[in-house]
N, C-alpha and C. Protein backbone atom coordinates (compact mmCIF):
# COMPACT_ATOMS: atom_id res chain seq x y z
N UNK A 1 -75.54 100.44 175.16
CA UNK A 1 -75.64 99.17 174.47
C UNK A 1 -74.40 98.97 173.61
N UNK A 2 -73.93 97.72 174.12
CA UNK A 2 -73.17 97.62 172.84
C UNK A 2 -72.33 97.52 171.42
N UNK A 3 -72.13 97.52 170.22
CA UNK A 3 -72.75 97.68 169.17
C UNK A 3 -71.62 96.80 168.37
N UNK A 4 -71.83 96.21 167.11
CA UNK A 4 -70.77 95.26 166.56
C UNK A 4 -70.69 96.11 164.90
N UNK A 5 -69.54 96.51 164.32
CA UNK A 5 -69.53 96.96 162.95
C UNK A 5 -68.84 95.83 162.59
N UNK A 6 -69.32 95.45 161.25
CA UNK A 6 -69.16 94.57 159.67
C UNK A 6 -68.96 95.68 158.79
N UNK A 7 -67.75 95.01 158.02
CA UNK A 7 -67.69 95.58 156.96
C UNK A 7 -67.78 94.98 155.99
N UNK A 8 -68.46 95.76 154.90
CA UNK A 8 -69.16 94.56 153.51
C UNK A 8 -68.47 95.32 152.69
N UNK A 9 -67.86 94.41 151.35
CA UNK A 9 -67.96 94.71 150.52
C UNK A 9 -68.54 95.69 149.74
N UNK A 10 -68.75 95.89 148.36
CA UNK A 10 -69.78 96.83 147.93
C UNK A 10 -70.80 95.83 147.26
N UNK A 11 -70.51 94.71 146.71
CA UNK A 11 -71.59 94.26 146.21
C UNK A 11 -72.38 93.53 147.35
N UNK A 12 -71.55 93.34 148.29
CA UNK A 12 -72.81 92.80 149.77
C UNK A 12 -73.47 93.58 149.87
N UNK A 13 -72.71 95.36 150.41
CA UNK A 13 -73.59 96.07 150.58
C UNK A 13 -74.45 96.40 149.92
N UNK A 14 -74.75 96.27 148.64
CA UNK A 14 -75.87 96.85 147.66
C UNK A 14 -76.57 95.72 147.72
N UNK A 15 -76.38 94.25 148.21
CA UNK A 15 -77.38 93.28 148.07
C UNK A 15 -78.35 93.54 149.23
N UNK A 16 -77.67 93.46 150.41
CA UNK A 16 -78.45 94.09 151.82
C UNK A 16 -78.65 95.15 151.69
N UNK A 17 -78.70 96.29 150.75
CA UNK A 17 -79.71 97.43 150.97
C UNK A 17 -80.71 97.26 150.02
N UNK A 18 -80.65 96.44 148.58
CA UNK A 18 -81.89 96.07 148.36
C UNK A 18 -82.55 95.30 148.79
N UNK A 19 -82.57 94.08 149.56
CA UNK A 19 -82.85 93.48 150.27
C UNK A 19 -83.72 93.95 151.85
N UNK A 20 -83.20 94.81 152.20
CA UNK A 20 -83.64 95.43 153.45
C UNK A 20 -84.59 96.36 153.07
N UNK A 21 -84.56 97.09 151.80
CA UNK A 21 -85.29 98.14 150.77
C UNK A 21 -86.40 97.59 150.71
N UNK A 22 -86.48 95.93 150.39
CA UNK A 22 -87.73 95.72 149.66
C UNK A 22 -88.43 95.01 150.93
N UNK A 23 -87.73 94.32 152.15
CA UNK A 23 -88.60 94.12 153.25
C UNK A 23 -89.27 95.18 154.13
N UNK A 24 -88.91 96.77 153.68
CA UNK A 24 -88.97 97.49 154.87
C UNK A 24 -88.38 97.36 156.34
N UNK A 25 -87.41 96.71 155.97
CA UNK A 25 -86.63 96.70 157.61
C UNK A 25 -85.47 97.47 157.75
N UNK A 26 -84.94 97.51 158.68
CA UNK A 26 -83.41 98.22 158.70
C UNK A 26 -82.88 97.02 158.88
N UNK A 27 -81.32 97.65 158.18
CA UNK A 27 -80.28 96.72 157.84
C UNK A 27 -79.28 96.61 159.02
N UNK A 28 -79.81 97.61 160.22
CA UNK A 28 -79.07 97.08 161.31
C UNK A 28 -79.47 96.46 162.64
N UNK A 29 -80.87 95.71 162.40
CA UNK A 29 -81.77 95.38 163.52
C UNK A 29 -81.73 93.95 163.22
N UNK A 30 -80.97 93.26 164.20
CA UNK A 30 -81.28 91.65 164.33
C UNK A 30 -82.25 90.99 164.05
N UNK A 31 -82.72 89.81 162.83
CA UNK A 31 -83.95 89.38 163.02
C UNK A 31 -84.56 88.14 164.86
N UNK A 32 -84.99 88.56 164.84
CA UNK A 32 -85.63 87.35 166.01
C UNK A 32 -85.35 86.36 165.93
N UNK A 33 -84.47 85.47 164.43
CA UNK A 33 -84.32 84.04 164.08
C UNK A 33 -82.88 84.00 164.55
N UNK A 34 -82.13 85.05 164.51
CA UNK A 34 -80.80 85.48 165.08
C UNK A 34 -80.94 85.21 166.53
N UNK A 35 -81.31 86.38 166.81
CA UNK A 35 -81.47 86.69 168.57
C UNK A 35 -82.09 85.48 169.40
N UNK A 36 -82.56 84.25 168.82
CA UNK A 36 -83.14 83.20 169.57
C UNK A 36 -81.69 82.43 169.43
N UNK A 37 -80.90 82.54 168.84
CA UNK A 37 -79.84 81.56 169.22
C UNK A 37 -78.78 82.22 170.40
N UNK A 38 -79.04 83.14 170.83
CA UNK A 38 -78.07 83.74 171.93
C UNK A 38 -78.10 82.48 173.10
N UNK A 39 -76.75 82.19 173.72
CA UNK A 39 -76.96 81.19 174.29
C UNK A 39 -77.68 79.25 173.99
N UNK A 40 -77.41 79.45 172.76
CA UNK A 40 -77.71 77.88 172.68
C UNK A 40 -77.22 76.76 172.42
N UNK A 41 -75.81 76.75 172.68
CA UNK A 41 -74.44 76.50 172.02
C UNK A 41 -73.98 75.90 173.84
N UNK A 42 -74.45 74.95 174.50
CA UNK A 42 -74.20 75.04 175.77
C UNK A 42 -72.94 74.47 176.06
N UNK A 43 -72.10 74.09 175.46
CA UNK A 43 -70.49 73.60 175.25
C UNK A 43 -69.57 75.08 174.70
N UNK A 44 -70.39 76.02 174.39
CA UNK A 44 -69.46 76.89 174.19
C UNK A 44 -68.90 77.40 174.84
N UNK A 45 -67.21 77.70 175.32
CA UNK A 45 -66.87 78.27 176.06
C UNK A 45 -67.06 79.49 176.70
N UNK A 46 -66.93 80.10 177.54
CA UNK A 46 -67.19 81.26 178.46
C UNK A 46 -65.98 82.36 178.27
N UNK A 47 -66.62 83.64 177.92
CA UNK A 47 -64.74 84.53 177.84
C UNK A 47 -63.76 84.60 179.01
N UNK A 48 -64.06 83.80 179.71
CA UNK A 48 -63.24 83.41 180.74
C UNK A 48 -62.40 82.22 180.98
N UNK A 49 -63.25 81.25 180.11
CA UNK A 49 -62.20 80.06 179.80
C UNK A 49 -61.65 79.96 178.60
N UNK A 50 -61.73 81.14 177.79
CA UNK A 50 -61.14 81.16 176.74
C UNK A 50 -59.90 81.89 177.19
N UNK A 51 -60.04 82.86 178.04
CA UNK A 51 -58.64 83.72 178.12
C UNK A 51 -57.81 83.18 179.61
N UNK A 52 -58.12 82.09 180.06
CA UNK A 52 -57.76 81.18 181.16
C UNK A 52 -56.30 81.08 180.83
N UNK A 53 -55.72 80.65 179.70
CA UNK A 53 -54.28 80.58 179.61
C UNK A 53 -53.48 81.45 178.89
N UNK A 54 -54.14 82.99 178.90
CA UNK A 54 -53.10 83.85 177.95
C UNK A 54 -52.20 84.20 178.37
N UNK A 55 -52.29 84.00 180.25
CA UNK A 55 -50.90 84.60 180.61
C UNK A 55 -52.12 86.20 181.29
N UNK A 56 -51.06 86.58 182.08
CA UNK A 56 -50.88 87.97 182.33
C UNK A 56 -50.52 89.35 181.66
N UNK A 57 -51.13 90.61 181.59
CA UNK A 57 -50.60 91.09 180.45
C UNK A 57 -49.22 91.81 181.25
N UNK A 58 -48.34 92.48 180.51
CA UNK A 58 -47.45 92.96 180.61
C UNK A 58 -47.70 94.33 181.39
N UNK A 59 -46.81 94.85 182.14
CA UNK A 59 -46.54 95.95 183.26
C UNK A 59 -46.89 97.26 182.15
N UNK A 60 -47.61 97.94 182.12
CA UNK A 60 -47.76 99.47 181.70
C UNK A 60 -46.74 100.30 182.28
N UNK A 61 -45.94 101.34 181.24
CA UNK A 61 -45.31 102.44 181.52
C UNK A 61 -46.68 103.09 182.01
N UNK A 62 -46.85 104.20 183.02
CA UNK A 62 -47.88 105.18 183.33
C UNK A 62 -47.25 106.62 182.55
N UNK A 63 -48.22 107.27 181.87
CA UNK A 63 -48.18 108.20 180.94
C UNK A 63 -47.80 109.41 181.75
């Protein structure tokens, strides 16, 4: 699976660990209000038409 790191601050981080402290949840599990927007954005581009005009990358030396 995947996985995405954020980095917080320290006073974020101490807000989201009391915060997560006092819901009993973990602070690294998506809520469901999150995860229902995957895909709902239907004009959003595709990582394929985003990288449509970067060009080619450059020739690798082989190690």
């Amino acid at each position: 699976m995947s996985q995405i790191t954020v980095y917080l601050d320290k006073e974020t981080e101490e807000k989201l660990q009391s915060l997560t402290e006092s819901l009993d949840i973990s602070p690294s599990e998506w809520p469901e209000s999150v995860i229902s927007l995957a895909g709902i954005w239907a004009d959003f581009p595709t990582a394929e038409a985003i990288r449509a005009n970067l060009g080619a990358d450059a020739a690798q030396k082989a190690i």
